[in-house]
N, C-alpha and C. Protein backbone atom coordinates (compact mmCIF):
# COMPACT_ATOMS: atom_id res chain seq x y z
N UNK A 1 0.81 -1.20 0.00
CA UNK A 1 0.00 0.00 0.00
C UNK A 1 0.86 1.27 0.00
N UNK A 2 2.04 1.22 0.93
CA UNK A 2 2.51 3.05 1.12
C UNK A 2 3.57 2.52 -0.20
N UNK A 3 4.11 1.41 -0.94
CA UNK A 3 5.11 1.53 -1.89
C UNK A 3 4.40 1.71 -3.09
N UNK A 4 2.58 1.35 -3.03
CA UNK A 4 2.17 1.50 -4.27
C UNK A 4 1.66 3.09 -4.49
N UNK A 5 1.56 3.72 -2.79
CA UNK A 5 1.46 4.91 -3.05
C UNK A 5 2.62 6.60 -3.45
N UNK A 6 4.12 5.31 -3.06
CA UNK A 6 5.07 6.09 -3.25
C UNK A 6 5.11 6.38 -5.40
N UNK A 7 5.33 5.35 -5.49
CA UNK A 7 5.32 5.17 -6.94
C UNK A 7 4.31 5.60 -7.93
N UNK A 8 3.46 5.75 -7.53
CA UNK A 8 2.24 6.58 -8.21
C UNK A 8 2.35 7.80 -8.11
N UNK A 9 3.23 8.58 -6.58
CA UNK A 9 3.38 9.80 -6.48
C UNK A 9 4.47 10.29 -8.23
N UNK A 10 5.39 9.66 -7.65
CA UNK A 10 6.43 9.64 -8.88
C UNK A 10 5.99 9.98 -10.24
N UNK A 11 4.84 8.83 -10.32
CA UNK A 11 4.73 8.41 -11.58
C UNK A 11 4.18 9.82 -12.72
N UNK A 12 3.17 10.02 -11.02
CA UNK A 12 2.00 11.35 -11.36
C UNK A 12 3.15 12.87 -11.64
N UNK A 13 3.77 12.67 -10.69
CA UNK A 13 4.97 14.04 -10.48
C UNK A 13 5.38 14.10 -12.06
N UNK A 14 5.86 12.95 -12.14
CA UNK A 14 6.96 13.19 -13.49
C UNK A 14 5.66 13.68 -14.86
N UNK A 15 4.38 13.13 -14.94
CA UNK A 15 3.78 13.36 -15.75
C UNK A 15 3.56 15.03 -15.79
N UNK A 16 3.06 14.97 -14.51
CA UNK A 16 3.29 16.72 -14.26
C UNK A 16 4.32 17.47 -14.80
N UNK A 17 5.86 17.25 -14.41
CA UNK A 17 6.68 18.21 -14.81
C UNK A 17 7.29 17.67 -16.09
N UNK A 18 7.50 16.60 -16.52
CA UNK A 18 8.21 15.67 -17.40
C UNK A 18 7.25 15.97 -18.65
N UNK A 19 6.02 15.86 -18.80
CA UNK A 19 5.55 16.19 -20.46
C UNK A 19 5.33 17.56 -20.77
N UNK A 20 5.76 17.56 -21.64
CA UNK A 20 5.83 19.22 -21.80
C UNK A 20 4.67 19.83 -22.83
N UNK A 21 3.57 18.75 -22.88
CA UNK A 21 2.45 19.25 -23.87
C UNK A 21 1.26 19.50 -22.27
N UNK A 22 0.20 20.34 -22.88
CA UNK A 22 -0.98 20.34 -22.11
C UNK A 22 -0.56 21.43 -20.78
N UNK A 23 -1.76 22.12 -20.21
CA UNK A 23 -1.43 22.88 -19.16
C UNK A 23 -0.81 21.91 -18.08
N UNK A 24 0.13 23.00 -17.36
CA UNK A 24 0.82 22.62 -16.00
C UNK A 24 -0.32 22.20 -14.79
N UNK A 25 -1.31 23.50 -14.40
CA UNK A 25 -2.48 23.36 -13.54
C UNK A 25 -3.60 22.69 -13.73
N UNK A 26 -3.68 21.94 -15.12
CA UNK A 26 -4.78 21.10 -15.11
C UNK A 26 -3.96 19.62 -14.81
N UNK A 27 -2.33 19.48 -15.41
CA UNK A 27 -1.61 18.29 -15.08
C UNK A 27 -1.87 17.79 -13.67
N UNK A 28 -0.94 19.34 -12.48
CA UNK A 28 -0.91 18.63 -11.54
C UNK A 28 -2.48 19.03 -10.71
N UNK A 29 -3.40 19.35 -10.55
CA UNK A 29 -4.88 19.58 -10.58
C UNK A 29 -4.87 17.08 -10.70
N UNK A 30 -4.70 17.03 -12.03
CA UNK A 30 -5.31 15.93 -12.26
C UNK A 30 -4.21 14.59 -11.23
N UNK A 31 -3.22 15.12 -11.29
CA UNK A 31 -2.32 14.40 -10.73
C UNK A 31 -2.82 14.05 -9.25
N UNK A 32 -2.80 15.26 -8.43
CA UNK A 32 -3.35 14.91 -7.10
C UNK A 32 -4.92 14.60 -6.91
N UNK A 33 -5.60 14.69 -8.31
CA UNK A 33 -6.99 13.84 -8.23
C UNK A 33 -6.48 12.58 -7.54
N UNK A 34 -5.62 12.11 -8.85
CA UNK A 34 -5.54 10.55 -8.87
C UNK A 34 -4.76 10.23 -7.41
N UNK A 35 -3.60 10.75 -6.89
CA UNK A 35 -2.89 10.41 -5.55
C UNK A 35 -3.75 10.14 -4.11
N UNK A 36 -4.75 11.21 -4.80
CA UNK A 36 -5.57 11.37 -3.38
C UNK A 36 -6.85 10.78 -3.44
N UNK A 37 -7.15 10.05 -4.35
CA UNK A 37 -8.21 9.27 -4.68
C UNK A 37 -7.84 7.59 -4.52
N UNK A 38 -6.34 7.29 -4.40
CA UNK A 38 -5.99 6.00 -4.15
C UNK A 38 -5.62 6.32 -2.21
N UNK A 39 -5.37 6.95 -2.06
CA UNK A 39 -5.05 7.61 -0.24
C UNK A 39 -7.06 6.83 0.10
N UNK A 40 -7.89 8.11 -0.43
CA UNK A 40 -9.27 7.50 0.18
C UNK A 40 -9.78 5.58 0.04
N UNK A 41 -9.04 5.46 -0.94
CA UNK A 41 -9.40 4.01 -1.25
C UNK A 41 -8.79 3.38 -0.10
N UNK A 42 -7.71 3.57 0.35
CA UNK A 42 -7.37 2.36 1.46
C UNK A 42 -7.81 3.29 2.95
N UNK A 43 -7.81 4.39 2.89
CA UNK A 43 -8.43 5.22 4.50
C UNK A 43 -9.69 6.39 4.36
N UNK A 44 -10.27 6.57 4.88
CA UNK A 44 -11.28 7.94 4.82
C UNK A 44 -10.35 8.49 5.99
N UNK A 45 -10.11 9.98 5.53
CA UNK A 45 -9.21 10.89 6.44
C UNK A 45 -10.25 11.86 7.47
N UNK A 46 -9.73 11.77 8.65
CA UNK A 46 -10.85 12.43 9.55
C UNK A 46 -10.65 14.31 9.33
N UNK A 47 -11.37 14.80 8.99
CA UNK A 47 -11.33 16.07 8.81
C UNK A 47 -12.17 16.67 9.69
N UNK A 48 -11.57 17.50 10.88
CA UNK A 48 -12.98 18.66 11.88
C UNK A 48 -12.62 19.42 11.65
N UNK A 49 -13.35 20.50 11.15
CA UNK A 49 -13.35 21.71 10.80
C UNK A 49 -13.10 22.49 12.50
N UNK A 50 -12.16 23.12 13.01
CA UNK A 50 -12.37 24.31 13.68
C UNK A 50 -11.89 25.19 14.02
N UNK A 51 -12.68 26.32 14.79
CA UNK A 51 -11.95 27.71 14.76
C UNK A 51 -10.71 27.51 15.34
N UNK A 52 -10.05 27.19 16.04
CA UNK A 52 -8.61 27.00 16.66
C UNK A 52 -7.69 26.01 15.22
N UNK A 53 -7.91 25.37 15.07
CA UNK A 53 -7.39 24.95 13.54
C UNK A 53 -7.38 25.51 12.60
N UNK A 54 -8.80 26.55 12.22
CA UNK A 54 -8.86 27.23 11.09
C UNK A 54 -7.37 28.59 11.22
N UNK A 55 -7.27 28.57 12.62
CA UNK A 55 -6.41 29.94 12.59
C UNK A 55 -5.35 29.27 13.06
N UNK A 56 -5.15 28.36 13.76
CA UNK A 56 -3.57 27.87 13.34
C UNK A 56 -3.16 27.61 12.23
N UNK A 57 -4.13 27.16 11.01
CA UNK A 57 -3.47 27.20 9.84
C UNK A 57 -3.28 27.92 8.89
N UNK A 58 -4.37 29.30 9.34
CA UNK A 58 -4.34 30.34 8.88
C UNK A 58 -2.63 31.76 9.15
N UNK A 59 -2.77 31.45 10.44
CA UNK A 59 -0.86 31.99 11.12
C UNK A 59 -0.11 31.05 10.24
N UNK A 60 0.14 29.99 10.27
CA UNK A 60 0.93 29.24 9.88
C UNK A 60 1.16 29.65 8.00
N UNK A 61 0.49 29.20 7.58
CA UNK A 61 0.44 30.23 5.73
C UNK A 61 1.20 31.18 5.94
N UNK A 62 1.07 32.24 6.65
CA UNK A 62 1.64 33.74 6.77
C UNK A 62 2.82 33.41 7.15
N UNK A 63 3.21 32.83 8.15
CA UNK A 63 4.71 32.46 8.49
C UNK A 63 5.11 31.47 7.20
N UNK A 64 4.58 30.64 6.29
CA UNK A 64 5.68 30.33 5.87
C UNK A 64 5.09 31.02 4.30
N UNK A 65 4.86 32.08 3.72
CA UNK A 65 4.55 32.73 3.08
C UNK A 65 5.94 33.94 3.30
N UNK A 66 6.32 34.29 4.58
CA UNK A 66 7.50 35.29 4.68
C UNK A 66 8.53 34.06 5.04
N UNK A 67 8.54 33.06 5.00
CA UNK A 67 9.95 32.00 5.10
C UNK A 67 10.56 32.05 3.70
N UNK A 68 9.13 32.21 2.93
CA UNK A 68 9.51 32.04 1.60
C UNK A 68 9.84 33.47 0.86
N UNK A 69 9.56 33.96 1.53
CA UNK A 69 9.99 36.05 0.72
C UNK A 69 11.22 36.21 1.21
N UNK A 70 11.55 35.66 2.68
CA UNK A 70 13.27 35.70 2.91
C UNK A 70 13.98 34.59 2.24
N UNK A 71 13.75 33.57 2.00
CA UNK A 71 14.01 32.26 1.07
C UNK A 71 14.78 33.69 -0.20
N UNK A 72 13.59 33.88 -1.07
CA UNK A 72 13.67 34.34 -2.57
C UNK A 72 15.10 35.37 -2.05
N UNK A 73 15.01 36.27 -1.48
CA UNK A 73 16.56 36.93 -1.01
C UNK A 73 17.43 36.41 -1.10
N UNK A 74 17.45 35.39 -0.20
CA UNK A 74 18.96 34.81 0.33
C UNK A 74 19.36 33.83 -0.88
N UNK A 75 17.99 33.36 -1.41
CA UNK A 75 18.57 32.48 -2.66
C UNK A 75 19.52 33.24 -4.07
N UNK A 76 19.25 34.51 -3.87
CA UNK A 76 19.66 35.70 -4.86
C UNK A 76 22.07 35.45 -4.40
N UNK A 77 21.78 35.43 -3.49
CA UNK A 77 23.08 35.50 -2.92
C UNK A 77 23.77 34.32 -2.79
N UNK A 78 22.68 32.98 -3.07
CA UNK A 78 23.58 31.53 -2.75
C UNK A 78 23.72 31.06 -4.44
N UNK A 79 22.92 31.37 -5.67
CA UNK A 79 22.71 31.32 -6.78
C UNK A 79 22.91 32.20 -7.58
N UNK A 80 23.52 32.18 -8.42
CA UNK A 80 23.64 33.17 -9.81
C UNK A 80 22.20 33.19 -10.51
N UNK A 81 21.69 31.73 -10.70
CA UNK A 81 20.73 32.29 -11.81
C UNK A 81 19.44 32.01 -10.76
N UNK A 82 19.16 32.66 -9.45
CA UNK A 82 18.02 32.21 -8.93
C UNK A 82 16.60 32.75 -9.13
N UNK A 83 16.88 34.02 -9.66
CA UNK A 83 15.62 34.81 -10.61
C UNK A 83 15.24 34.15 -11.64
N UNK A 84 16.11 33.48 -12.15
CA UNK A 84 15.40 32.85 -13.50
C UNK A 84 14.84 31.56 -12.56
N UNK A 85 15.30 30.96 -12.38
CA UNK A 85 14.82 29.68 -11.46
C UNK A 85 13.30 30.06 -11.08
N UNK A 86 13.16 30.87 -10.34
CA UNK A 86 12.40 31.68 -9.38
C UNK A 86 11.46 31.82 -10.32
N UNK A 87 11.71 32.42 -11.51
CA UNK A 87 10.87 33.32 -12.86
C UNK A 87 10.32 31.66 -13.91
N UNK A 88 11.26 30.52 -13.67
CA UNK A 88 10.36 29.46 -14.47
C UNK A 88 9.77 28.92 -13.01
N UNK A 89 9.34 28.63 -11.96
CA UNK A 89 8.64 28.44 -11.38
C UNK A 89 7.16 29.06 -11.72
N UNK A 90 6.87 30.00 -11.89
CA UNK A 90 5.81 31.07 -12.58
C UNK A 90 5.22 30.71 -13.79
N UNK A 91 6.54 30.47 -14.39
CA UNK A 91 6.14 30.62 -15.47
C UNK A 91 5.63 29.22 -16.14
N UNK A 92 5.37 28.12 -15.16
CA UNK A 92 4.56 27.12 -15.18
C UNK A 92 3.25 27.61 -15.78
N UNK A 93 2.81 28.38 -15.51
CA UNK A 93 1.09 28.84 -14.91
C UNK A 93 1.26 29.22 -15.92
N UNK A 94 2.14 30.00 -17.62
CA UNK A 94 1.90 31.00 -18.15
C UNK A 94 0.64 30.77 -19.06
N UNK A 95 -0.28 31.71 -19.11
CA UNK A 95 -1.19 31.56 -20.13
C UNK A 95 -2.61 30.99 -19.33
N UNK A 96 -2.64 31.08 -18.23
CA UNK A 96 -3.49 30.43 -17.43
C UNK A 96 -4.20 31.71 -16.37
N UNK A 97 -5.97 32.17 -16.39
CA UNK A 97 -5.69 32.99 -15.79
C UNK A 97 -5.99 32.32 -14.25
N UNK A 98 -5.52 33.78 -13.07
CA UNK A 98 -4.96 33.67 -11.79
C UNK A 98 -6.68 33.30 -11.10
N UNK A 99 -7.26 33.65 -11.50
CA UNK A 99 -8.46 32.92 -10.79
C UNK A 99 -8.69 32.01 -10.84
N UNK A 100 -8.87 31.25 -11.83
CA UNK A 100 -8.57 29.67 -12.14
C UNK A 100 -7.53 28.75 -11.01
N UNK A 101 -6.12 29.16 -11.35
CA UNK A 101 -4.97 29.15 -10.11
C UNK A 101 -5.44 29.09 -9.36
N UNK A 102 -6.00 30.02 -8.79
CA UNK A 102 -6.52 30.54 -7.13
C UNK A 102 -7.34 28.87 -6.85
N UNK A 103 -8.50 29.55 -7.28
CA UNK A 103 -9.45 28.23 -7.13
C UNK A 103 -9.05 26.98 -6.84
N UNK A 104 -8.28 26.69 -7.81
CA UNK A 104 -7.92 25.53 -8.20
C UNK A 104 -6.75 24.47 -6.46
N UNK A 105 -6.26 25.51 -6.70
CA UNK A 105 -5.17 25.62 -5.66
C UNK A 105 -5.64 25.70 -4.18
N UNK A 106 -6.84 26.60 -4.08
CA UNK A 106 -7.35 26.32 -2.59
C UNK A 106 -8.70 25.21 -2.23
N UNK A 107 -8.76 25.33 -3.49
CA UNK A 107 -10.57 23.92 -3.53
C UNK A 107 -9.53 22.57 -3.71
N UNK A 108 -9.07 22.21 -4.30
CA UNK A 108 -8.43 21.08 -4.97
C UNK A 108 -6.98 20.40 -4.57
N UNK A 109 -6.44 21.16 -5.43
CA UNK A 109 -4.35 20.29 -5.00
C UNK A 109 -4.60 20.75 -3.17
N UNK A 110 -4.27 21.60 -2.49
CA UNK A 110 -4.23 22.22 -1.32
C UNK A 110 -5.05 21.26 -0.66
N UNK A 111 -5.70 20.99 -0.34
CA UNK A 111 -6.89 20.06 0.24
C UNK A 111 -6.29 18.65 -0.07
N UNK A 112 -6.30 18.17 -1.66
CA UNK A 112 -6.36 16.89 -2.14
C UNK A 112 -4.12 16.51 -1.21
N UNK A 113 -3.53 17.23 -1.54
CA UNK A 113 -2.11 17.27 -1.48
C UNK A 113 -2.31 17.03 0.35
N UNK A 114 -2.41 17.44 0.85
CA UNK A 114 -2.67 17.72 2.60
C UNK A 114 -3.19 16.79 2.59
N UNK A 115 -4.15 15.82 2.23
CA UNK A 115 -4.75 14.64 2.33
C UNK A 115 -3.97 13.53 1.78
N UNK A 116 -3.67 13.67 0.96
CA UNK A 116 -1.93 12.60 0.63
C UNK A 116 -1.21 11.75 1.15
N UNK A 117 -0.22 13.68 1.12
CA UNK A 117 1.17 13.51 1.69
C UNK A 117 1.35 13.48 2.80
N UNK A 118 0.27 14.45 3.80
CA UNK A 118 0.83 14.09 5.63
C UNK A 118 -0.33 13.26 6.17
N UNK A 119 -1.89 13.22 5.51
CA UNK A 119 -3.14 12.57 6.37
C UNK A 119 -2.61 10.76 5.95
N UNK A 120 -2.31 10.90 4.57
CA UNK A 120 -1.90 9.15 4.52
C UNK A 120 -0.23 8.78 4.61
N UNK A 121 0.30 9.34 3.53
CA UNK A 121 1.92 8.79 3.60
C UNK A 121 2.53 9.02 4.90
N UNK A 122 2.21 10.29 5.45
CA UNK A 122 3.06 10.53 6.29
C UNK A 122 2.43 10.03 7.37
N UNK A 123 1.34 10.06 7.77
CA UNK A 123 0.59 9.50 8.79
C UNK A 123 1.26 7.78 9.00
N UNK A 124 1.11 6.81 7.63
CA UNK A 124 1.27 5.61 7.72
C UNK A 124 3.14 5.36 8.06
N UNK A 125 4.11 6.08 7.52
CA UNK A 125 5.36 6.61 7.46
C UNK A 125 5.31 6.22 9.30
N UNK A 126 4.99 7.48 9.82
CA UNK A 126 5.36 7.32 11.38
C UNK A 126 4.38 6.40 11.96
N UNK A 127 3.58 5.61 11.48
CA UNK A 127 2.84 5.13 12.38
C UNK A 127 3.67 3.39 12.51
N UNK A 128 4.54 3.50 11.19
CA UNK A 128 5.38 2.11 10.99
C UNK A 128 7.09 2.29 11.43
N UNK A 129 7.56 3.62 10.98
CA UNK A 129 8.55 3.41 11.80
C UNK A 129 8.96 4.47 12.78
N UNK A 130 8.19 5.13 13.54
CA UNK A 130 8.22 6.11 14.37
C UNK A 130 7.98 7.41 13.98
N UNK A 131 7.46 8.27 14.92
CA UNK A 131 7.10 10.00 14.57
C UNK A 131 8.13 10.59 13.56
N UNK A 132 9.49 10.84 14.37
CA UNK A 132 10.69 11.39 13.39
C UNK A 132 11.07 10.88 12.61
N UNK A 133 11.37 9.58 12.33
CA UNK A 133 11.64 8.90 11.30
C UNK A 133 10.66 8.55 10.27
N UNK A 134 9.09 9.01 10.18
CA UNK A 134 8.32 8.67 9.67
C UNK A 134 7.95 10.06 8.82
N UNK A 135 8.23 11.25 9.90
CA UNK A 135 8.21 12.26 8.80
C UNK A 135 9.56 12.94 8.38
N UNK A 136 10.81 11.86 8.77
CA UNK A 136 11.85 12.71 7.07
C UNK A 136 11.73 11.77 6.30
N UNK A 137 11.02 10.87 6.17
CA UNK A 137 11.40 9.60 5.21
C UNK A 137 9.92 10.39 4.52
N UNK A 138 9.08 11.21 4.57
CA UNK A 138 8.17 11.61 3.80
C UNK A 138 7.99 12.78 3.32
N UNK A 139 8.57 13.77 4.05
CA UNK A 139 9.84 15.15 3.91
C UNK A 139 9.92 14.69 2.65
N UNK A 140 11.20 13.95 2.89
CA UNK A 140 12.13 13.41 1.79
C UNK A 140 11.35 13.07 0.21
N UNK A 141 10.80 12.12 0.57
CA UNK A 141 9.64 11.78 -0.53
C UNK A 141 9.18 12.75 -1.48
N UNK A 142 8.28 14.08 -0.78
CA UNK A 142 7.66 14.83 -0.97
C UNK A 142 8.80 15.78 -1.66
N UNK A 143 9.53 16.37 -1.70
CA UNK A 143 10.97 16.79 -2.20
C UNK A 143 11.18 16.04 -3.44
N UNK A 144 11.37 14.84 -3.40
CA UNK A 144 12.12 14.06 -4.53
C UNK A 144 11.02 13.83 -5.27
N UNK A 145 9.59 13.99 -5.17
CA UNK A 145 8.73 13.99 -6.35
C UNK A 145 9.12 14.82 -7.65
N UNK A 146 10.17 15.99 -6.65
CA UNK A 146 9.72 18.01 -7.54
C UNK A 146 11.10 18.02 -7.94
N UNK A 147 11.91 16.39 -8.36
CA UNK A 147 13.22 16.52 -9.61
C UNK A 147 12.49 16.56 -10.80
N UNK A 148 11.78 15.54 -10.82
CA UNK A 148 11.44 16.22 -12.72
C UNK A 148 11.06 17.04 -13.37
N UNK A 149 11.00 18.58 -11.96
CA UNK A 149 10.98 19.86 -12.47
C UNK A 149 12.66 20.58 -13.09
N UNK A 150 13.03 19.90 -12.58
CA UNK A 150 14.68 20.13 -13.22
C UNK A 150 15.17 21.69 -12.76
N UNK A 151 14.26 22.07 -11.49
CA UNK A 151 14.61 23.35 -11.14
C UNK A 151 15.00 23.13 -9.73
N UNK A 152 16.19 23.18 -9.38
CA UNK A 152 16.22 23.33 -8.15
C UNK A 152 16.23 24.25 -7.08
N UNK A 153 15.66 25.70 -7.27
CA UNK A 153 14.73 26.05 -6.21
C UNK A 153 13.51 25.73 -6.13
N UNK A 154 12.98 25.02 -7.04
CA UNK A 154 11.31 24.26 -6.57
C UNK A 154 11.72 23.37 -5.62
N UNK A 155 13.21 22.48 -6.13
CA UNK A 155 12.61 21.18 -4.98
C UNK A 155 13.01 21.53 -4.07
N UNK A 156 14.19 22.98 -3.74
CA UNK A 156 14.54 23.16 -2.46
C UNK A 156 13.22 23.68 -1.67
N UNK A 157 12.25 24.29 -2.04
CA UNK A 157 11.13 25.49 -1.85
C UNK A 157 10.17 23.61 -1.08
N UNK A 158 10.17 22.98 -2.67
CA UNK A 158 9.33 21.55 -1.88
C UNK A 158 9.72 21.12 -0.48
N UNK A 159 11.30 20.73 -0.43
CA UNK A 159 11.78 20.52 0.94
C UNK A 159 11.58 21.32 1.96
N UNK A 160 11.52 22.52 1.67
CA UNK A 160 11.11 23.57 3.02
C UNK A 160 9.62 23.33 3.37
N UNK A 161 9.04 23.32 2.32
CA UNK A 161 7.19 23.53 2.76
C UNK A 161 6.95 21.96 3.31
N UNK A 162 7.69 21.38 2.47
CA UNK A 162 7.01 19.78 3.08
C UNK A 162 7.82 19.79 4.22
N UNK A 163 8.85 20.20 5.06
CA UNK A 163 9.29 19.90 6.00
C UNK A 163 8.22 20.59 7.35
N UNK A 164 7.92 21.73 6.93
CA UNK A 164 7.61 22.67 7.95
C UNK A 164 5.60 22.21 7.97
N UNK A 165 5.17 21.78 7.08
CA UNK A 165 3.83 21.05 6.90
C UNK A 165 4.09 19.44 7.88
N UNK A 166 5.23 19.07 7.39
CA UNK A 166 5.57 17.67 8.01
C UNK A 166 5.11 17.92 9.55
N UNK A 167 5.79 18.96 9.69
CA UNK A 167 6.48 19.54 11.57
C UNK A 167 5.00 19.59 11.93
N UNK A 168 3.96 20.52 11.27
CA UNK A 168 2.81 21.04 11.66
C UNK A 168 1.94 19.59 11.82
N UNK A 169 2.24 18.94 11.20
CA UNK A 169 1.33 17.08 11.36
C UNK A 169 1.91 16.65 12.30
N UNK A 170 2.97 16.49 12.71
CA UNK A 170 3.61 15.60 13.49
C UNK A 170 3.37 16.07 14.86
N UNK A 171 3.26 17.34 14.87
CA UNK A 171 2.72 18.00 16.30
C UNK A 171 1.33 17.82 16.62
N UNK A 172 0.29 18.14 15.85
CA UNK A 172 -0.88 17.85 16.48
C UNK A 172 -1.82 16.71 15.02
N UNK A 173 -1.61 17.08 14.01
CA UNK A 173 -2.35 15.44 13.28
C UNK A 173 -3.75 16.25 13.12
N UNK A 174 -3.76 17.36 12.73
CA UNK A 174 -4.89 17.73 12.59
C UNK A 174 -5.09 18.31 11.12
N UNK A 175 -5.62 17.33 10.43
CA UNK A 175 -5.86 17.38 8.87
C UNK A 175 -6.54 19.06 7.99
N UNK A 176 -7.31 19.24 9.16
CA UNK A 176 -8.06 20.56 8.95
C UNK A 176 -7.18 21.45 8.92
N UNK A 177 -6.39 21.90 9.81
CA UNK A 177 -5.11 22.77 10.15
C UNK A 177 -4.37 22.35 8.87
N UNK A 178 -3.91 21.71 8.62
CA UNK A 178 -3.15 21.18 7.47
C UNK A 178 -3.19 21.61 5.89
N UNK A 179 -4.97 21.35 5.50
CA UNK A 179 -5.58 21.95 4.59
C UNK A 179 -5.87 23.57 4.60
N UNK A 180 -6.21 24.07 5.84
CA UNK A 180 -5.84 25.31 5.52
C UNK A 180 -4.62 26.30 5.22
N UNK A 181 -3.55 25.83 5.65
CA UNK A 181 -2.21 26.42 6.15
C UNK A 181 -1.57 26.12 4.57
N UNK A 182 -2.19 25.08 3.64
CA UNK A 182 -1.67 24.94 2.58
C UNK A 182 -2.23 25.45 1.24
N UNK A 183 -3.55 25.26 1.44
CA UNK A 183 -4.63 26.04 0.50
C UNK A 183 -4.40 27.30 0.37
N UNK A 184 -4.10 28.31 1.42
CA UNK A 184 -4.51 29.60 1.47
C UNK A 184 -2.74 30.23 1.17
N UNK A 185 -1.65 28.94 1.76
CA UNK A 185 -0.15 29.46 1.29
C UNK A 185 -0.18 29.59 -0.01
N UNK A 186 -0.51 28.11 -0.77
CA UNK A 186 -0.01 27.93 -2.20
C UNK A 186 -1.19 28.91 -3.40
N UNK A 187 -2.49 29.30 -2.74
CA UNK A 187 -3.43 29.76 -3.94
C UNK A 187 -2.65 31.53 -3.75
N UNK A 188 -2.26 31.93 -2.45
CA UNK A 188 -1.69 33.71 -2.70
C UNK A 188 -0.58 33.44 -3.05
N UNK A 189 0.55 32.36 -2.93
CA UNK A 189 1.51 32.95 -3.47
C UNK A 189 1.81 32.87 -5.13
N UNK A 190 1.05 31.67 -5.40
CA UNK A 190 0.35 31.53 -7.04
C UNK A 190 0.08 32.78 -7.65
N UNK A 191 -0.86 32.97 -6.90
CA UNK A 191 -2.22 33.47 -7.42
C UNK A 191 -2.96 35.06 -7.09
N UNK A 192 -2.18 35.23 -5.98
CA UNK A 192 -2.46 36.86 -5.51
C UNK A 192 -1.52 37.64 -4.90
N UNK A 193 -0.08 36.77 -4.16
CA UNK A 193 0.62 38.21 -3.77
C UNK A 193 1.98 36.90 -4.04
N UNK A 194 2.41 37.10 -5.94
CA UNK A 194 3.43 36.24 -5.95
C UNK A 194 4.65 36.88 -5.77
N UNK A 195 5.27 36.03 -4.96
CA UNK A 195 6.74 36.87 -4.93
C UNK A 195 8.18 36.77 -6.10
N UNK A 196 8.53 38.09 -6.33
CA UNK A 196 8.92 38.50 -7.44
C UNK A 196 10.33 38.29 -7.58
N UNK A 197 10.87 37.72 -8.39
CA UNK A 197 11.96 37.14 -8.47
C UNK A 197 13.43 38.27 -8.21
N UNK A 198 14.04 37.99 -7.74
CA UNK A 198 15.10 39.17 -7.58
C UNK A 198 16.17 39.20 -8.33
C-alpha cells in the first residue's frame, strides 16, 4: 500500500513536470486527483473543521509565506541564476488565468495534497517506523517527487514547505489545520501576492 502509493506519487509528479504538452495546472490539478483518490481508497481521512485549527493554519500560511519572501533573497546571494529559477517556477502557470490558479489551488491540489502527503503517507510513514523517522522519510519523498521539475529552487522550496507542513502534522495530526495552512499558502503565493523574483 505506502510503496504502491510512493510510486504513483512519482509516476503522477513526473507526468506533471516531465511532459511538456498540455497545461501545468490542469496536469498537476489531475495528478493529485488521482494520488488522493488511491489515499481515500485504502483510508477515509478524519477532517474537523475548527476555529482553533482554522487559525492555526491560517498563522501558519503567513509564516511560511514570509519564510519564503526571505528564502527568494537569500537564494539571490547563494545562486547566480536564482531569478530565473524563481521566474520558471511562474512561469509554469503562463497563459493560465490567476483565478482559475486561485481556485484551483485552494478547492483542490491544497486540500487533495494535505490529504496525501501528511493525512496518509506521512501519517502511515510514522505510524510504521516512528514520529521522526516517519516524517523525514516523507519530507524526503515529498521533495524528490519536484526533480522532474529540473529546477532546483522548486525542490529546495518543496523541501522547506514539506518539512515545515511535516512539523505542523507531526505535532498535532490535525488534517483541517493542514488543509488550511496549505490552500490559502499555495493559492496567494500563485495566485495573488506572488513573490517576485530578484
Amino acid at each position: 500500500m505506502i510503496i504502491g502509493a510512493i510510486i504513483l506519487a512519482f509516476a503522477c509528479w513526473a507526468f506533471t513536470f516531465g511532459l511538456p504538452q498540455g497545461n501545468f495546472w490542469v496536469k498537476i490539478g489531475l495528478s493529485v486527483i488521482i494520488v488522493t483518490g488511491y489515499s481515500l481508497w485504502w483510508q477515509r481521512p478524519v477532517i474537523v473543521p475548527r476555529w482553533r485549527s482554522f487559525a492555526l493554519g491560517t498563522i501558519s500560511a503567513i509564516i511560511l509565506y514570509f519564510l519564503f519572501y526571505l528564502g527568494n533573497i537569500l537564494s539571490a546571494f547563494i545562486f547566480s541564476n536564482a531569478g530565473q529559477k524563481v521566474g520558471g517556477i511562474y512561469g509554469l502557470g503562463h497563459g493560465t488565468h490567476h483565478l482559475l490558479i486561485f481556485l484551483l489551488l485552494l478547492l483542490a491540489t491544497g486540500p487533495g495534497e494535505e490529504i496525501f502527503w501528511r493525512g496518509f503517507l506521512q501519517s502511515r510513514m510514522m505510524d510504521r517506523f516512528g514520529k521522526l523517522p516517519g516524517y523525514i522519510i516523507a519530507t524526503c519523498i515529498y521533495a524528490a517527487v519536484h526533480v522532474f521539475s529540473g529546477n532546483i529552487i522548486l525542490i529546495g522550496a518543496a523541501l522547506v514547505a514539506g518539512a515545515f507542513w511535516g512539523a505542523m502534522y507531526m505535532w498535532r495530526r490535525d488534517l483541517f489545520m493542514q488543509i488550511v495552512s496549505h490552500s490559502l499558502w499555495s493559492s496567494f503565493i500563485f495566485a495573488v501576492t506572488p513573490i517576485t523574483p530578484t
